[in-house]
C-alpha atoms as a PDB file:
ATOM      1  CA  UNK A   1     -54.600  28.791  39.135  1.00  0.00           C
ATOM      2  CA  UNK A   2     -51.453  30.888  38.408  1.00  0.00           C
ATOM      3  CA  UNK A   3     -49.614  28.003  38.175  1.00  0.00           C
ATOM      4  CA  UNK A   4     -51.705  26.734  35.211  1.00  0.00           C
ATOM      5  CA  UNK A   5     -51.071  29.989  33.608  1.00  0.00           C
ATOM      6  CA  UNK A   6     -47.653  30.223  33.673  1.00  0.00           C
ATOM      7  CA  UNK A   7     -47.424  26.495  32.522  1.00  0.00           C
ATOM      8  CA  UNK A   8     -49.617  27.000  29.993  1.00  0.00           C
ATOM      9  CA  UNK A   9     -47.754  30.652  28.916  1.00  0.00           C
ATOM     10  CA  UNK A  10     -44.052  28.924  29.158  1.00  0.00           C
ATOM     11  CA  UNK A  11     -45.781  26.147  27.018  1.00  0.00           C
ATOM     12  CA  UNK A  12     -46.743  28.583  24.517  1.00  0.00           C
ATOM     13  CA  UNK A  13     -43.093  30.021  24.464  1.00  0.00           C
ATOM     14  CA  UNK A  14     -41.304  26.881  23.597  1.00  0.00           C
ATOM     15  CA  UNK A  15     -43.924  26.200  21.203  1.00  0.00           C
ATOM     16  CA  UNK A  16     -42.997  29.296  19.678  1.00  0.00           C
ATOM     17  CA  UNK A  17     -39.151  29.124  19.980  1.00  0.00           C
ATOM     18  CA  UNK A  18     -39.255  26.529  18.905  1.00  0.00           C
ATOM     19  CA  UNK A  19     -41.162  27.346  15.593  1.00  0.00           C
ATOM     20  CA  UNK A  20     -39.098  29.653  15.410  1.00  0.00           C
ATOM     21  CA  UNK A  21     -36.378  27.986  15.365  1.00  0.00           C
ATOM     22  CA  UNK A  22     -37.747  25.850  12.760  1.00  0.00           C
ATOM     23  CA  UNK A  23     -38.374  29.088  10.376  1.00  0.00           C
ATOM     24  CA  UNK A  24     -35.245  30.243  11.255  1.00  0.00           C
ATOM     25  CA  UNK A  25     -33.637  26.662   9.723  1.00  0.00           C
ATOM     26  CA  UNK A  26     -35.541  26.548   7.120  1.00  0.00           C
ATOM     27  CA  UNK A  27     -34.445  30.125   5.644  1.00  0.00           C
ATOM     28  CA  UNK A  28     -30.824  29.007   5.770  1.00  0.00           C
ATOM     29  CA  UNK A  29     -31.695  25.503   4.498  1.00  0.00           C
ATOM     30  CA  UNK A  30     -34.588  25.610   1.794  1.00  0.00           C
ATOM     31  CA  UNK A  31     -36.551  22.321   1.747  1.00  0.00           C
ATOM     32  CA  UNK A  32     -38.709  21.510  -1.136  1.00  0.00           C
ATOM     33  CA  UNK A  33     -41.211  18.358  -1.686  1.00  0.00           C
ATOM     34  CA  UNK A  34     -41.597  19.191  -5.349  1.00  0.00           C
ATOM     35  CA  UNK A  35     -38.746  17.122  -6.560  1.00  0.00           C
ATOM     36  CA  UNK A  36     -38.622  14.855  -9.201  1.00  0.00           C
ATOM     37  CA  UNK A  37     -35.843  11.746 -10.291  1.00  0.00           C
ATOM     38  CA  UNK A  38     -34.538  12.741 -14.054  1.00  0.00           C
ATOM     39  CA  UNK A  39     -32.093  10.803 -16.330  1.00  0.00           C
ATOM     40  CA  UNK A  40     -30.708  11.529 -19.505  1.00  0.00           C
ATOM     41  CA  UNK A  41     -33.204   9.365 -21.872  1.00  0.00           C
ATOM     42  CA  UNK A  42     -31.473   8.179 -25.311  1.00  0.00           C
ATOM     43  CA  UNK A  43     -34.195   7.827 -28.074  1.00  0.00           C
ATOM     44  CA  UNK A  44     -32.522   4.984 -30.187  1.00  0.00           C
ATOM     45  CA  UNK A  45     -32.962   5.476 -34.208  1.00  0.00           C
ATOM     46  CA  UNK A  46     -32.267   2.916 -37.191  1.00  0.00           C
ATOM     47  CA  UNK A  47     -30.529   4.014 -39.278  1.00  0.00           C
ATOM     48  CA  UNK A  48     -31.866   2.270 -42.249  1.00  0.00           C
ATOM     49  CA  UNK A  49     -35.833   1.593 -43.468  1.00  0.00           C
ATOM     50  CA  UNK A  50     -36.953  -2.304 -42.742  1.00  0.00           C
ATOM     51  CA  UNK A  51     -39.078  -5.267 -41.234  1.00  0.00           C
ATOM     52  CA  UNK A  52     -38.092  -6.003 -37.530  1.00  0.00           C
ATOM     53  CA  UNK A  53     -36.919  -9.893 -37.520  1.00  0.00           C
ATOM     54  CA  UNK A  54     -35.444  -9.965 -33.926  1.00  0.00           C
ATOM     55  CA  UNK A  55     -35.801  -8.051 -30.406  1.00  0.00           C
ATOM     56  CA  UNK A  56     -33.192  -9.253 -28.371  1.00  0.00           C
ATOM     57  CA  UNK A  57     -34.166  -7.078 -25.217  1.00  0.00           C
ATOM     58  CA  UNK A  58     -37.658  -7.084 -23.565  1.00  0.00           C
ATOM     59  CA  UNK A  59     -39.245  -3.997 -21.460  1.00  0.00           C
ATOM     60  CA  UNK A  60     -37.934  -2.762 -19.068  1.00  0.00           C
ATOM     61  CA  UNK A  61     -34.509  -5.009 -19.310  1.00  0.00           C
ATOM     62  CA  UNK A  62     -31.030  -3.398 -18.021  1.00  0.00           C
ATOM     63  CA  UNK A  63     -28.283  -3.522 -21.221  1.00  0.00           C
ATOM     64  CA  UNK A  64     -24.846  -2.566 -21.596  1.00  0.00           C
ATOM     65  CA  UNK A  65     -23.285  -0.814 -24.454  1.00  0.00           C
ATOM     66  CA  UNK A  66     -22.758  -2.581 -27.308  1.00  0.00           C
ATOM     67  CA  UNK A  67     -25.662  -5.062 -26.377  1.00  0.00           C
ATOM     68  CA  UNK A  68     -27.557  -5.836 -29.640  1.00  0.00           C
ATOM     69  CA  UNK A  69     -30.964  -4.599 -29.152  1.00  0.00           C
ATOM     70  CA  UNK A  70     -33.361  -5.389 -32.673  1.00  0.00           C
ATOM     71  CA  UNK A  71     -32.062  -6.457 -36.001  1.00  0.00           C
ATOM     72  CA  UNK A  72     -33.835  -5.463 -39.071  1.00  0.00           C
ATOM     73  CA  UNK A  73     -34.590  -7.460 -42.171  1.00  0.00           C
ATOM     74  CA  UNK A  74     -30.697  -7.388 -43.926  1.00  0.00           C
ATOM     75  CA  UNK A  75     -31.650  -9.165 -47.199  1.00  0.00           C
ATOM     76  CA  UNK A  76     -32.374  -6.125 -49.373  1.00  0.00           C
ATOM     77  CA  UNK A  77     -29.194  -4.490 -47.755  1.00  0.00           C
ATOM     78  CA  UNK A  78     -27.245  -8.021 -48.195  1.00  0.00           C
ATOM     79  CA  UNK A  79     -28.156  -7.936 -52.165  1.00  0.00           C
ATOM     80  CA  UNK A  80     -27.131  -4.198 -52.229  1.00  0.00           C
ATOM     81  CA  UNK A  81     -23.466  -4.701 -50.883  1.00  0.00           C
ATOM     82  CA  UNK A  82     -23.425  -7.308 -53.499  1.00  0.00           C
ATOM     83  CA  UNK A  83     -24.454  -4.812 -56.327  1.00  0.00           C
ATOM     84  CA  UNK A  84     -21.826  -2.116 -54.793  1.00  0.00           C
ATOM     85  CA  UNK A  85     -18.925  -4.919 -55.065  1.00  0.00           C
ATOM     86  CA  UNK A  86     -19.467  -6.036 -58.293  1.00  0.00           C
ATOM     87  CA  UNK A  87     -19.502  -2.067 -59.491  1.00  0.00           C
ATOM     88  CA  UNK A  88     -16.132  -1.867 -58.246  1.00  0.00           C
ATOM     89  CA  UNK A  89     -14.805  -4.981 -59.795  1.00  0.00           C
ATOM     90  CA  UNK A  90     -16.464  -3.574 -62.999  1.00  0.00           C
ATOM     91  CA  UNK A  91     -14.476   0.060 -62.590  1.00  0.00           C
ATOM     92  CA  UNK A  92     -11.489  -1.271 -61.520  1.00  0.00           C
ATOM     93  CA  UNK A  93     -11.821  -3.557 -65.005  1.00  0.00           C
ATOM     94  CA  UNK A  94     -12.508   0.072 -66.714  1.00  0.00           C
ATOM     95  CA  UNK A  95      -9.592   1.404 -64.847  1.00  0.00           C
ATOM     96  CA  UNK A  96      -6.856  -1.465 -66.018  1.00  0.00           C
ATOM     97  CA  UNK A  97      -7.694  -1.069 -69.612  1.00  0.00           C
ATOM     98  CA  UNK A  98      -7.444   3.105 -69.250  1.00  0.00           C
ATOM     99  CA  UNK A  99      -4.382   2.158 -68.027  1.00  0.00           C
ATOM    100  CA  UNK A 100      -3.420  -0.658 -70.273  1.00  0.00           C
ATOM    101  CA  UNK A 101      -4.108   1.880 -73.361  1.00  0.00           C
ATOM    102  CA  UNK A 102      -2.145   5.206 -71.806  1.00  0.00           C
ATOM    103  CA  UNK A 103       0.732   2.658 -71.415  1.00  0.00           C
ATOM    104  CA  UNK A 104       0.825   1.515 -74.736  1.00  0.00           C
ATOM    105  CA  UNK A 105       0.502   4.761 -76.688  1.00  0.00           C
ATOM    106  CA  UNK A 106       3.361   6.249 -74.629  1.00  0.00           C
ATOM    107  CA  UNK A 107       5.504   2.841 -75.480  1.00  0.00           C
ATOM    108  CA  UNK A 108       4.657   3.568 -78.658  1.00  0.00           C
ATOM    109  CA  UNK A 109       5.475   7.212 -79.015  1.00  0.00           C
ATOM    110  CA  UNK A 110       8.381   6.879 -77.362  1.00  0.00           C
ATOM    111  CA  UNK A 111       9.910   4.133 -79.985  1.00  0.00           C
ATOM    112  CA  UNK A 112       9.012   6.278 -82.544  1.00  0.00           C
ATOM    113  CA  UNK A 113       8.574  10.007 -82.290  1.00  0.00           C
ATOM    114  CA  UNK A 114       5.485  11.145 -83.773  1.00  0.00           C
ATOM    115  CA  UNK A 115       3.562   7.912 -84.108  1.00  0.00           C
ATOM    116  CA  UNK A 116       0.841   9.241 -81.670  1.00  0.00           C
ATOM    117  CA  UNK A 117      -0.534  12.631 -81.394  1.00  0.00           C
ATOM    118  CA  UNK A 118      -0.082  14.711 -78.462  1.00  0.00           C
ATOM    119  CA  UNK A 119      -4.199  15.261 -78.395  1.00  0.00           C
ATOM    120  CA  UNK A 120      -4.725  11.289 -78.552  1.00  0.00           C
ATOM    121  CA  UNK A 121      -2.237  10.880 -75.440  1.00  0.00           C
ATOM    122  CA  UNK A 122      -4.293  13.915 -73.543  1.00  0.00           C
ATOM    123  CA  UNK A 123      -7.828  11.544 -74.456  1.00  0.00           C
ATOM    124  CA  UNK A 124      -6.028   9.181 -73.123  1.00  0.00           C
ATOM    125  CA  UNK A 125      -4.595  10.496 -69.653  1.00  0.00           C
ATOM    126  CA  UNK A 126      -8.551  11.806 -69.399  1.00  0.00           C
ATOM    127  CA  UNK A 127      -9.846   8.399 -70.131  1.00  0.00           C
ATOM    128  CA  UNK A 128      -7.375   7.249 -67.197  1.00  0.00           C
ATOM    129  CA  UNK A 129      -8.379   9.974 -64.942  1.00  0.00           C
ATOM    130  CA  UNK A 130     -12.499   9.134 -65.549  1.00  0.00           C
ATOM    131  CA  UNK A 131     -11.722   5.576 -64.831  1.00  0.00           C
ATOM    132  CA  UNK A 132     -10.149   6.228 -61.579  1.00  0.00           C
ATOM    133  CA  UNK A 133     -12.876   8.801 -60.564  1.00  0.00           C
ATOM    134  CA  UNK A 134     -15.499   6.174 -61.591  1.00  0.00           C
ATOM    135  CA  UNK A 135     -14.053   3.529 -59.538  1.00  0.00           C
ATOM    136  CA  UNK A 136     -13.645   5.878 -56.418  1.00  0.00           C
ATOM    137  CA  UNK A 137     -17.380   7.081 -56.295  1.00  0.00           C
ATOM    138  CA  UNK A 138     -18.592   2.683 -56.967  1.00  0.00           C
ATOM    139  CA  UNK A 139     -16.135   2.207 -53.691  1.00  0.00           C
ATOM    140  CA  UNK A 140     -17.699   4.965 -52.002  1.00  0.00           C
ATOM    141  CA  UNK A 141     -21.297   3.602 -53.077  1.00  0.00           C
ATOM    142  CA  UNK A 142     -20.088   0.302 -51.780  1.00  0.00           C
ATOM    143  CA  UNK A 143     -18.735   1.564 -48.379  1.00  0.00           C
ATOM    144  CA  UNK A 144     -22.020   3.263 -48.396  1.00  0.00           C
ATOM    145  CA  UNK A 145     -23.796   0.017 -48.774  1.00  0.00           C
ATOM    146  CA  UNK A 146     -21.486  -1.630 -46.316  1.00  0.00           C
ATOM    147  CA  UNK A 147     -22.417   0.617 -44.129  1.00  0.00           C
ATOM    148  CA  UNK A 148     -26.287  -0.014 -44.564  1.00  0.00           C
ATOM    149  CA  UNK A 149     -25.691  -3.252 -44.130  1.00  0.00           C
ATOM    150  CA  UNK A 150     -24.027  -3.054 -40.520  1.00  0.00           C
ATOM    151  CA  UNK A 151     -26.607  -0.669 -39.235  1.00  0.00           C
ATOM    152  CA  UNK A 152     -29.689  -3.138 -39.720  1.00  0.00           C
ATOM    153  CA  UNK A 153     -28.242  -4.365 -36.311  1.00  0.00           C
ATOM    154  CA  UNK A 154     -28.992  -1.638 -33.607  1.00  0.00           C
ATOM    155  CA  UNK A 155     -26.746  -1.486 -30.078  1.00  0.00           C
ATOM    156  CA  UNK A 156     -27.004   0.115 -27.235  1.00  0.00           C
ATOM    157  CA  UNK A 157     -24.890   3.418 -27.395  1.00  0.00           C
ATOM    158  CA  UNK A 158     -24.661   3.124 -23.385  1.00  0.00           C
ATOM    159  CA  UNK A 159     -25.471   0.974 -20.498  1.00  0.00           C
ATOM    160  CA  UNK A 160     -29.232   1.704 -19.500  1.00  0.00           C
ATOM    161  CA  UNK A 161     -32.793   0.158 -19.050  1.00  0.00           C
ATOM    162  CA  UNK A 162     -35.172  -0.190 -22.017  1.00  0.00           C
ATOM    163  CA  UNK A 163     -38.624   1.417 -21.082  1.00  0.00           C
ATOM    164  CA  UNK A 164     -41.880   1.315 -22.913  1.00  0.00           C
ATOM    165  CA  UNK A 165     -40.873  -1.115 -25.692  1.00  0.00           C
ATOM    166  CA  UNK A 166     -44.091  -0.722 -27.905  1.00  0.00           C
ATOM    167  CA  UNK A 167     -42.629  -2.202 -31.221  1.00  0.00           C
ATOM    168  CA  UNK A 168     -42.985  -6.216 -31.815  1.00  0.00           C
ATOM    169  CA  UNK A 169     -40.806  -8.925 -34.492  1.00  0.00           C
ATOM    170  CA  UNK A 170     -43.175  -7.895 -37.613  1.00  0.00           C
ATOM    171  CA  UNK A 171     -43.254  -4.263 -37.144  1.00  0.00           C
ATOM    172  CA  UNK A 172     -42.032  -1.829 -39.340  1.00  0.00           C
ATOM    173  CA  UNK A 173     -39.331   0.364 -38.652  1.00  0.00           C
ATOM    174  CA  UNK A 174     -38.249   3.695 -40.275  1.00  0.00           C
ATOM    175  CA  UNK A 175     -34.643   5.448 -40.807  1.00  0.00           C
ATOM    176  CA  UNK A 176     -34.205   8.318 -38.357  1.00  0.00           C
ATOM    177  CA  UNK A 177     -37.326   7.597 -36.300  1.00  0.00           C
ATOM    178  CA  UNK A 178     -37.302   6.826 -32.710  1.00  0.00           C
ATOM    179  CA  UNK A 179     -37.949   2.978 -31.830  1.00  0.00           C
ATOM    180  CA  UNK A 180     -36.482   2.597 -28.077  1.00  0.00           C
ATOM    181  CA  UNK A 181     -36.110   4.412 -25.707  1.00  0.00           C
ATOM    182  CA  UNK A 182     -33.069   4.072 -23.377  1.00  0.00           C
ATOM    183  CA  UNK A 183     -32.368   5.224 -19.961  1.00  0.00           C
ATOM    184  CA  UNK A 184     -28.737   6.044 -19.390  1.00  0.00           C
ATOM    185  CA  UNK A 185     -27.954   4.060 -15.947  1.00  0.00           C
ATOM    186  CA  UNK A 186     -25.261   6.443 -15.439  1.00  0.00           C
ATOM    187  CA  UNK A 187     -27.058   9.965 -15.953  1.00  0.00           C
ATOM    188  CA  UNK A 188     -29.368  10.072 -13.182  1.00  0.00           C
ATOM    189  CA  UNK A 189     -29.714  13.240 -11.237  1.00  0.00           C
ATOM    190  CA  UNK A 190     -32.394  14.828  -8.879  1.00  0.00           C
ATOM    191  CA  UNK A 191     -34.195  17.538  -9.523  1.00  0.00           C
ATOM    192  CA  UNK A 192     -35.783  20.154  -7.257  1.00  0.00           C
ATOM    193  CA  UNK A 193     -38.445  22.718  -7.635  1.00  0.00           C
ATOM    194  CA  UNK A 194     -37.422  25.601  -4.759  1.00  0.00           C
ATOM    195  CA  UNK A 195     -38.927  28.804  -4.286  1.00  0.00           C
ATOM    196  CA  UNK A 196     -37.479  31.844  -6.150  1.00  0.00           C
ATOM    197  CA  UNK A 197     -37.148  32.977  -2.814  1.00  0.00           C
ATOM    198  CA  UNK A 198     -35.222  30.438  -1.368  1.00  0.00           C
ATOM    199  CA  UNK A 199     -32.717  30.143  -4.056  1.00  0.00           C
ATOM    200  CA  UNK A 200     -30.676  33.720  -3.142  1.00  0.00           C
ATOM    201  CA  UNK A 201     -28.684  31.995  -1.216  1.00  0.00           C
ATOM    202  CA  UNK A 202     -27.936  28.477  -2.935  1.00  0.00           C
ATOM    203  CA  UNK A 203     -24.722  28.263  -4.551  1.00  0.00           C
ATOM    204  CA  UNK A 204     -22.752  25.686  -6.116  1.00  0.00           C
ATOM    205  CA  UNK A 205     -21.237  22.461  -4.620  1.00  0.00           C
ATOM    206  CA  UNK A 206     -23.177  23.114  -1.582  1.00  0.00           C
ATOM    207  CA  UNK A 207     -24.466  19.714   0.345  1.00  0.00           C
ATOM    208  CA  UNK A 208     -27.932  18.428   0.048  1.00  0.00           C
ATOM    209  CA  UNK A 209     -29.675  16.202   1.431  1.00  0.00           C
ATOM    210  CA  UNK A 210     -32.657  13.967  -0.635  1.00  0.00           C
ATOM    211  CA  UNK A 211     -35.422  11.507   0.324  1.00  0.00           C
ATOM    212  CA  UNK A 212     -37.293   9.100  -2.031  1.00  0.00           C
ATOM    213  CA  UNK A 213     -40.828   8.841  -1.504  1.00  0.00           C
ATOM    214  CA  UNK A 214     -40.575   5.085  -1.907  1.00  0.00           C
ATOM    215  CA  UNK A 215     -38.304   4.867   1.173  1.00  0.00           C
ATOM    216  CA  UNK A 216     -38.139   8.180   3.504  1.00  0.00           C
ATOM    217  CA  UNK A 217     -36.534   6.581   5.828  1.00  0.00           C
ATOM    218  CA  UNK A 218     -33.405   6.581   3.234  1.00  0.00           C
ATOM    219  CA  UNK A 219     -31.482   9.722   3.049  1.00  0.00           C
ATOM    220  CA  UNK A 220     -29.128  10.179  -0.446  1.00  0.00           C
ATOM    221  CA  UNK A 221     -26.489  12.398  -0.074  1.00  0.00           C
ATOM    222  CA  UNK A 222     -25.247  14.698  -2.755  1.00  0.00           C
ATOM    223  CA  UNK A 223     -24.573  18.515  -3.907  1.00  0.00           C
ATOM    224  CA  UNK A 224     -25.728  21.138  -5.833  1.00  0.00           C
ATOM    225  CA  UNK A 225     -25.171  21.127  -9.366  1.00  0.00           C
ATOM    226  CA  UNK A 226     -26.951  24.122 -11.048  1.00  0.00           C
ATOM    227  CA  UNK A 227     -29.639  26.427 -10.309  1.00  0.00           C
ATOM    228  CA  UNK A 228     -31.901  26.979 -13.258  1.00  0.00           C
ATOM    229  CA  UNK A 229     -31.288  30.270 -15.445  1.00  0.00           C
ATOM    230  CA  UNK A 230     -35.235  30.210 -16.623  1.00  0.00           C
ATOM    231  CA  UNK A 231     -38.434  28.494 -16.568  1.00  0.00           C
ATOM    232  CA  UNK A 232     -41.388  29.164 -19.231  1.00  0.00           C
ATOM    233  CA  UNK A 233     -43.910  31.821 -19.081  1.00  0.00           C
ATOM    234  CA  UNK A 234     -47.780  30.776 -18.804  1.00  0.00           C
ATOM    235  CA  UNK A 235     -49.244  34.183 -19.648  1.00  0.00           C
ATOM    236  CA  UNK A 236     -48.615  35.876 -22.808  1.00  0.00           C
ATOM    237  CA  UNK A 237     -47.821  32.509 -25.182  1.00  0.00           C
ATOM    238  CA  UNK A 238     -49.113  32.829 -28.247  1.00  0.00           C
ATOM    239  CA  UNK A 239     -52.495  31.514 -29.272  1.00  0.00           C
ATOM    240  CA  UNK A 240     -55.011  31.781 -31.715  1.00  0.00           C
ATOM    241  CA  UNK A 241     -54.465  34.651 -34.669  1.00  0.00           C
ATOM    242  CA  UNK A 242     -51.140  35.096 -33.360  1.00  0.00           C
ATOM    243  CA  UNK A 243     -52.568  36.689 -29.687  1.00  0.00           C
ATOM    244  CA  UNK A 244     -51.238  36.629 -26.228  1.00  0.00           C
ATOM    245  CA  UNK A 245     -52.841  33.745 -24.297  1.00  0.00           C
ATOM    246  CA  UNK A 246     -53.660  35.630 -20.556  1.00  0.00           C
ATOM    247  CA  UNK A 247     -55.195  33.911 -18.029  1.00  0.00           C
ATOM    248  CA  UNK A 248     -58.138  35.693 -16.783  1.00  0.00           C
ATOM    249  CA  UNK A 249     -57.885  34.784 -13.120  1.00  0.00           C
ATOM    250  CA  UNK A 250     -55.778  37.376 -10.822  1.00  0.00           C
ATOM    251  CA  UNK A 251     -54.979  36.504  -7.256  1.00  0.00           C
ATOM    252  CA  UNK A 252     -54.359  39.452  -4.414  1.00  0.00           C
ATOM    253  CA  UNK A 253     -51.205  36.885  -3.318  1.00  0.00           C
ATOM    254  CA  UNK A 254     -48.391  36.930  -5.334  1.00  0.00           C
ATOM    255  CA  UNK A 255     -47.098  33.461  -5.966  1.00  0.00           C
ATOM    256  CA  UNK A 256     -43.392  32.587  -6.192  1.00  0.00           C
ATOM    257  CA  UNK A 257     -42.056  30.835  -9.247  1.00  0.00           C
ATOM    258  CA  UNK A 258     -40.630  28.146  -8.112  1.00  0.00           C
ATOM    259  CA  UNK A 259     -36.969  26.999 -10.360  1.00  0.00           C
ATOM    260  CA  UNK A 260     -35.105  24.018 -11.262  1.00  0.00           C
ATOM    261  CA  UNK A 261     -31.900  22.977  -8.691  1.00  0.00           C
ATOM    262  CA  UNK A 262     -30.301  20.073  -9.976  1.00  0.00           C
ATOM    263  CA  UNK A 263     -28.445  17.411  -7.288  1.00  0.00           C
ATOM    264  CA  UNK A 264     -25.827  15.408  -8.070  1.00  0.00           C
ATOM    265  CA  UNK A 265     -26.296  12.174  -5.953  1.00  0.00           C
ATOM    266  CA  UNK A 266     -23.016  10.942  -4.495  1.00  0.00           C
ATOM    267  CA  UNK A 267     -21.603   7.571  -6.009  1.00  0.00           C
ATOM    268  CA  UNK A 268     -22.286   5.391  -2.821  1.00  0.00           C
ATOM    269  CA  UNK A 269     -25.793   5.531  -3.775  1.00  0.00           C
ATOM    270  CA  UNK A 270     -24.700   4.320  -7.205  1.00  0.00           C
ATOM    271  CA  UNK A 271     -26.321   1.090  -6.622  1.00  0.00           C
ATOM    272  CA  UNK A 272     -29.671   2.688  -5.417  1.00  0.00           C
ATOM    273  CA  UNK A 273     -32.773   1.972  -7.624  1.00  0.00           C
ATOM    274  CA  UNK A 274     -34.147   5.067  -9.348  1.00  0.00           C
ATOM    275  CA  UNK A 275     -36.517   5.177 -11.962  1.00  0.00           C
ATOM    276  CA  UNK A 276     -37.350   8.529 -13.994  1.00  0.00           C
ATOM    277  CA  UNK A 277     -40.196  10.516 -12.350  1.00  0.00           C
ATOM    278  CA  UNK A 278     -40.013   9.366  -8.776  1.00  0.00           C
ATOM    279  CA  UNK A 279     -41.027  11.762  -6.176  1.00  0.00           C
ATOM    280  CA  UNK A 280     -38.512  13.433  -3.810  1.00  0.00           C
ATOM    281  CA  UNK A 281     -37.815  15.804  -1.441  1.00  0.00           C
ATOM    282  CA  UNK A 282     -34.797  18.141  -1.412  1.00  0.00           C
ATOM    283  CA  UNK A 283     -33.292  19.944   1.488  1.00  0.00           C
ATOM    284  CA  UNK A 284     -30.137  22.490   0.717  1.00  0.00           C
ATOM    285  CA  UNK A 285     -27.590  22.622   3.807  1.00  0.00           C
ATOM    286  CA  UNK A 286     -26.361  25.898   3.526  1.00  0.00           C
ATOM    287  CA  UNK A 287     -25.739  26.053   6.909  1.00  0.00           C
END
């Protein structure tokens, strides 16, 4: 009977060391679930106003930079380049003559003195000097519709995957409004949500350790990035008639914030698949 007592007591101890032990590990190496896969995510814009003729990419495809993604209806922007060259041909006509006219009078007045007033060879040097500013702002308009012209073909500023492709060949696009959106293949980080608590002791460059929770049984190896300066405040936003919102409910146990610890993966998991929102798990070895 004593025997099962002190088995059952020494039982208890190393159950308790040992939990111990486990607290005592997980002071010095905070461990959060609450961790999330995050990528920079490029909204691509036109830059110009037109019909969608061709998509090039379809959902969820991988691209590299450069890689034309849509191309928008180019005939009104075509006709416009056309306008804008034959505006400069036109000033640069107006310019030759200005020209033409200057050199002439001063030929003349300098055969014979007097011939040609000194206010007539002013007109003309302005005449000259309107031409050339004429033909400068028509070869700026023209560069402007050159410019128009190029951008009703839309790249990829970097390699990526295109995600929730909505828009269709027919669809109507507008200048300076998101069409597709573009995950950077190159930006993607972990994030983890830690305690305020366990973050007094995180610093910089230290090594952590991530799982995916498509594949725990893969660890991803990387370091500590940055520790979040601030997260936003539920209570006290402001609602209706310019009042504090305040939640009504109060609880007797204070709750830790929890803040933001970015990971920077290592590059030999470079060629591991993550996609934006996956779950993870994030343990800091501090120790």
């Amino acid at each position: 009977m004593i025997r099962k007592y002190i088995t059952s007591l020494l039982l208890i101890g190393f159950a308790a060391l040992g939990i111990y032990h486990y607290y005592l590990h997980y002071q010095s190496n905070p461990w959060t679930r609450d961790g999330q896969v995050r990528a920079h995510i490029i909204q691509v814009t036109p830059q110009v106003t037109g019909q969608v003729v061709a998509f090039e990419v379809a959902d969820n495809q991988e691209v590299s930079a450069g890689d034309v993604l849509f191309r928008i209806d180019d005939r009104k922007y075509i006709a416009d380049f056309k306008s804008a060259q034959a505006s400069v041909k036109q000033a640069q006509a107006a310019l030759n003559k200005a020209l033409n006219e200057q050199h002439r009078a001063k030929a003349l007045e300098k055969r014979v003195q007097g011939s040609v007033s000194t206010l007539t060879l002013n007109n003309y040097q302005s005449a000259v000097e309107s031409a050339q500013a004429n033909l400068d702002a028509t070869m700026a308009k023209k560069d402007q519709a050159q410019l128009a012209l190029q951008y009703t073909v839309v790249t990829a500023p970097v390699d990526g995957f295109v995600t929730n492709l909505n828009y269709r060949v027919g669809s109507q696009v507008v200048a300076n409004a998101p069409v597709v959106a573009l995950i950077d293949k190159h930006s993607f980080w972990i994030e983890g949500f830690f305690k305020e608590t366990d973050v007094k002791n995180v610093r910089l460059d230290q090594p952590a350790k991530v799982t995916l929770m498509t594949d725990d049984s893969e660890i991803l190896n990387g370091t500590v990035e940055s520790i979040g300066y601030g997260i936003s405040k539920s209570d006290g936003s402001t609602g209706n008639s310019l009042l504090p919102n305040v939640n009504p409910n109060f609880q007797w146990i204070r709750l830790a914030q929890r803040l933001p610890v970015k990971i920077k993966l290592d590059e030999k998991h470079a060629e591991t698949i993550l996609r934006v929102g996956m779950t993870a798990s994030v343990q800091i070895i501090a120790e």
